[in-house]
N, C-alpha and C. Protein backbone atom coordinates (compact mmCIF):
# COMPACT_ATOMS: atom_id res chain seq x y z
N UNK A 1 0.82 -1.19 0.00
CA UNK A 1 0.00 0.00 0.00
C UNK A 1 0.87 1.27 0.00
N UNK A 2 2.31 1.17 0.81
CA UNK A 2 2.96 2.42 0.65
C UNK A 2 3.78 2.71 -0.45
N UNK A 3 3.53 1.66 -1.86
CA UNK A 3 4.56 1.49 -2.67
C UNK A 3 3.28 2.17 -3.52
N UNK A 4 2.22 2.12 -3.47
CA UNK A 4 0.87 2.50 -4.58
C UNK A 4 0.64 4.59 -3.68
N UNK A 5 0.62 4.99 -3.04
CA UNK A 5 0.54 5.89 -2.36
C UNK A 5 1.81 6.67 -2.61
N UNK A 6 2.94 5.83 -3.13
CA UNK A 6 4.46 6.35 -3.42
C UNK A 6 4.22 7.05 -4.48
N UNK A 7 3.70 6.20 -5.47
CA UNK A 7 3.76 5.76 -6.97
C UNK A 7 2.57 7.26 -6.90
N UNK A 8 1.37 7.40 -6.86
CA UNK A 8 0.64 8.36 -7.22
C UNK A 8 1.28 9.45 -6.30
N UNK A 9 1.44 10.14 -5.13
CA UNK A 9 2.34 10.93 -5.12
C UNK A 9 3.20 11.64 -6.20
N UNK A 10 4.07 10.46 -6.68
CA UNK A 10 5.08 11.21 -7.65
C UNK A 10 4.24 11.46 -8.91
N UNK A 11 2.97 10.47 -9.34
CA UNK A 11 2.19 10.86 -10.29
C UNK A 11 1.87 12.31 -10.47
N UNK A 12 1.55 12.96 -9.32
CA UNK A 12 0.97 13.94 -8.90
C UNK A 12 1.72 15.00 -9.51
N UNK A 13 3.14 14.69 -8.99
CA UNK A 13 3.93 15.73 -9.03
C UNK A 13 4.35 15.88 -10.53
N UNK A 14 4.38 14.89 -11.19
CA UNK A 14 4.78 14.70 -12.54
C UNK A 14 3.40 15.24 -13.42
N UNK A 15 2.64 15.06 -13.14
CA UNK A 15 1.51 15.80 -13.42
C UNK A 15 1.41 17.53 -13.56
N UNK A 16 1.95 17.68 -12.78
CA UNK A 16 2.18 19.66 -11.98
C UNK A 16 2.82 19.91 -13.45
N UNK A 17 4.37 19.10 -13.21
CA UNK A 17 5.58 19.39 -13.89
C UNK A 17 4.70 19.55 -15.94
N UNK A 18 3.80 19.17 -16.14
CA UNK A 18 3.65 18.76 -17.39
C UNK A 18 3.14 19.93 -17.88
N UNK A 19 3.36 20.87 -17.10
CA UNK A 19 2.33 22.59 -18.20
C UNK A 19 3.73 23.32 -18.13
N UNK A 20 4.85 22.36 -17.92
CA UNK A 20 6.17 23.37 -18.19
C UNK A 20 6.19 23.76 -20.22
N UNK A 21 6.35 24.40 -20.43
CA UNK A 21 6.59 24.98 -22.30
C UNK A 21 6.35 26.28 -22.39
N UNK A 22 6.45 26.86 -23.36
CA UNK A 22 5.90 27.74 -23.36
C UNK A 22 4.62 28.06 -24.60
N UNK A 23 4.47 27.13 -25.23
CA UNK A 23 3.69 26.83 -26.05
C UNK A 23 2.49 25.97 -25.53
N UNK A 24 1.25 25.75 -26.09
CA UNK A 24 0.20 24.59 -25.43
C UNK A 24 0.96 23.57 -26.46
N UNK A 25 1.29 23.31 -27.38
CA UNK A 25 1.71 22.17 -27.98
C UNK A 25 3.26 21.65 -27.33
N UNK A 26 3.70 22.27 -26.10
CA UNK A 26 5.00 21.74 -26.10
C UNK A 26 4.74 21.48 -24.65
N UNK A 27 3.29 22.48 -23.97
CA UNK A 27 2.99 21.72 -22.84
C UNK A 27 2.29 20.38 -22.98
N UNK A 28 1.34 20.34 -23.97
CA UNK A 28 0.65 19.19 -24.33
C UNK A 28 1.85 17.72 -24.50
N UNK A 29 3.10 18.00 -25.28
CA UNK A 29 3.79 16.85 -25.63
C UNK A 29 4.34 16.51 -24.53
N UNK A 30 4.74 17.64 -23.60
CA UNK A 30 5.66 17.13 -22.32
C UNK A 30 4.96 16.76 -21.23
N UNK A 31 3.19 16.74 -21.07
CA UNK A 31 2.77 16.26 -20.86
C UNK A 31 2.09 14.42 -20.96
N UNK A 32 2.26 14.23 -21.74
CA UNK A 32 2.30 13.10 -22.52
C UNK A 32 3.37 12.66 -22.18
N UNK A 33 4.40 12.50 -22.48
CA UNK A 33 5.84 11.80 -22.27
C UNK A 33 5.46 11.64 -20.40
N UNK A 34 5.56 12.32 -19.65
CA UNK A 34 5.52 12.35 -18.33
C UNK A 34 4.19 11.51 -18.06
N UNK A 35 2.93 11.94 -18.31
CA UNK A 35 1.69 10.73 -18.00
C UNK A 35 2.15 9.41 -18.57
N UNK A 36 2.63 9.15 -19.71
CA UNK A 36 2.84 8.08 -20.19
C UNK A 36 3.98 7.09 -19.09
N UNK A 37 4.97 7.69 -18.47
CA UNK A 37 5.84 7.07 -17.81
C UNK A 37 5.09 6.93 -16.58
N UNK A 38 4.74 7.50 -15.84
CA UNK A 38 3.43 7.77 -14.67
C UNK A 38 2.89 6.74 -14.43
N UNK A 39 1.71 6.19 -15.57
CA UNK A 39 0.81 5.66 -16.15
C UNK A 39 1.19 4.26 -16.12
N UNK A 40 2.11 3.94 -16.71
CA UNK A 40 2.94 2.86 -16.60
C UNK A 40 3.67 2.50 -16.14
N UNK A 41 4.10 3.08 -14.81
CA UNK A 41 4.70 2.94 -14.07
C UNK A 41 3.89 2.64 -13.07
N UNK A 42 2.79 3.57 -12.96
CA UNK A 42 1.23 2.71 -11.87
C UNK A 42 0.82 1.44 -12.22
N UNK A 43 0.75 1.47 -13.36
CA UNK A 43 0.47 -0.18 -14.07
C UNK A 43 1.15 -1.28 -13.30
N UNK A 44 2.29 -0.70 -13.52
CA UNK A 44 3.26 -2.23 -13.23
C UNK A 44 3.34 -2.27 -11.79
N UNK A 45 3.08 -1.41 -10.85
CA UNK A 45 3.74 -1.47 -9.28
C UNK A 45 1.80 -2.30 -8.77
N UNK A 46 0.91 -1.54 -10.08
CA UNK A 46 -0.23 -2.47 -8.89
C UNK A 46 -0.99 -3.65 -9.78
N UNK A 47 0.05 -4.02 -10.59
CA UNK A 47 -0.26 -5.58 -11.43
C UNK A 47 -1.27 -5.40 -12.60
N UNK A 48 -0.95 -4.04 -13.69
CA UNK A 48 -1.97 -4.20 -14.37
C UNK A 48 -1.34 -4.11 -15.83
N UNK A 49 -2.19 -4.17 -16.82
CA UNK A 49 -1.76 -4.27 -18.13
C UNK A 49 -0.70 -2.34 -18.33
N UNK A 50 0.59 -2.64 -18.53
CA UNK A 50 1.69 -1.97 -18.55
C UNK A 50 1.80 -0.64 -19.95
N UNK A 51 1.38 -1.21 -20.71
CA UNK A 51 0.33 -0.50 -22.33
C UNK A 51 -0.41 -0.14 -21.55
N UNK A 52 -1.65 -0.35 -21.45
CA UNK A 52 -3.13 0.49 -21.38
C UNK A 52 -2.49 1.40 -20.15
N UNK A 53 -2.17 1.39 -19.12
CA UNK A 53 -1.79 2.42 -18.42
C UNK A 53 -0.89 3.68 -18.80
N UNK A 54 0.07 3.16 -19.53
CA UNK A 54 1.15 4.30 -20.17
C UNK A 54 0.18 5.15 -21.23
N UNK A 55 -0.87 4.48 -22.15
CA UNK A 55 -2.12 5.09 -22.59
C UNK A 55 -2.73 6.06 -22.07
N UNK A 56 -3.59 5.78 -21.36
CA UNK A 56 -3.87 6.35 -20.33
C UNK A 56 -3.40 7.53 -19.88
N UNK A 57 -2.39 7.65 -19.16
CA UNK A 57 -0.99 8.40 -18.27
C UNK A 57 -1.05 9.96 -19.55
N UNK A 58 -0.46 8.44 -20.73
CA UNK A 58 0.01 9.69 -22.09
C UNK A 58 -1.61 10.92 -22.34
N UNK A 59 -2.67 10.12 -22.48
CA UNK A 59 -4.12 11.14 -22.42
C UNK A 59 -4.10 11.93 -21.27
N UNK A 60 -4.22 11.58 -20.67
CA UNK A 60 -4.20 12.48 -18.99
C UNK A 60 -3.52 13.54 -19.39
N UNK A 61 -1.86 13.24 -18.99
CA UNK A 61 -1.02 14.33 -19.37
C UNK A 61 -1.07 15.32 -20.29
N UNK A 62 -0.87 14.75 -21.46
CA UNK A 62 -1.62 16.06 -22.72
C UNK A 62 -2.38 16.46 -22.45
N UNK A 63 -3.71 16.28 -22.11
CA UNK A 63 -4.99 17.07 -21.90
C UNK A 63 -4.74 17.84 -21.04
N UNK A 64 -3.62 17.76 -19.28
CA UNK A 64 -3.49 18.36 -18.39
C UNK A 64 -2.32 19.60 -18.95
N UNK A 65 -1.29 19.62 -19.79
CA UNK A 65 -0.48 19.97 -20.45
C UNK A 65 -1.05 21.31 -21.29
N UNK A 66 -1.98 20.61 -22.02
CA UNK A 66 -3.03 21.97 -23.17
C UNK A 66 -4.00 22.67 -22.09
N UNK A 67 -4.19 22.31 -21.41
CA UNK A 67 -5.24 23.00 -20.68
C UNK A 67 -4.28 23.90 -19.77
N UNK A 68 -3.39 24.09 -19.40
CA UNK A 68 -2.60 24.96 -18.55
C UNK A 68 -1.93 25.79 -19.39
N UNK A 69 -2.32 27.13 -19.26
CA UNK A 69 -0.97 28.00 -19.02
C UNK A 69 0.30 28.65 -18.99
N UNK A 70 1.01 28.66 -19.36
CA UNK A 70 2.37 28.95 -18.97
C UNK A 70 2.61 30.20 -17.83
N UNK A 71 2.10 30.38 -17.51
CA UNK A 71 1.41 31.18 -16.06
C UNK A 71 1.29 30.34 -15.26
N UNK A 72 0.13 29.81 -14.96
CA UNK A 72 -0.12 28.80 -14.26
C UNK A 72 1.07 28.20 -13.17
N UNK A 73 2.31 27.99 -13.69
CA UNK A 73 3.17 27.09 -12.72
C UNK A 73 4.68 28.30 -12.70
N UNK A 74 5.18 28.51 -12.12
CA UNK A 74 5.94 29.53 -11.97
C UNK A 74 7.27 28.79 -11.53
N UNK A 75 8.14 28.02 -12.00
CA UNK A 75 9.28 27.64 -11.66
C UNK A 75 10.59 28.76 -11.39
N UNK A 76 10.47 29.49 -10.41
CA UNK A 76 11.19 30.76 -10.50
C UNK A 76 11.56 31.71 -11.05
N UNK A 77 10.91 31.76 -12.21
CA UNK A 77 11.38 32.42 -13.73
C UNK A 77 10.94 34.16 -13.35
């Protein structure tokens, strides 16, 4: 249970990280790359098909990616 609670945690955070670009198409892709690893990386720690999750992860992310900002997250800039 503390290895699934680990795992979404860092989801979370990798999630945040995905409206970094300065474009919606470069937040959208770096979103994707990051859900996709996420995604499939949840897959495998709680026994599930390792594809459909990185799927998954990759939709999430892009959609979370285009929908943000470059405002939105302020990495000290």
């Amino acid at each position: 249970m503390h290895v699934l609670k680990t795992g979404l945690l860092v989801g979370l955070m990798a999630i945040g990280l995905s409206a970094c670009g300065t474009t919606t198409g470069e937040r959208a892709l770096s979103g994707a790359g990051v859900g996709a690893a996420v995604g499939g990386a949840a897959a495998a720690v709680t026994g599930g098909d390792v594809s459909q999750g990185a799927v998954i992860g990759a939709g999430a992310g892009a959609a979370t990616g285009a929908a943000t900002d470059e405002n939105d997250i302020n990495l000290g800039d």
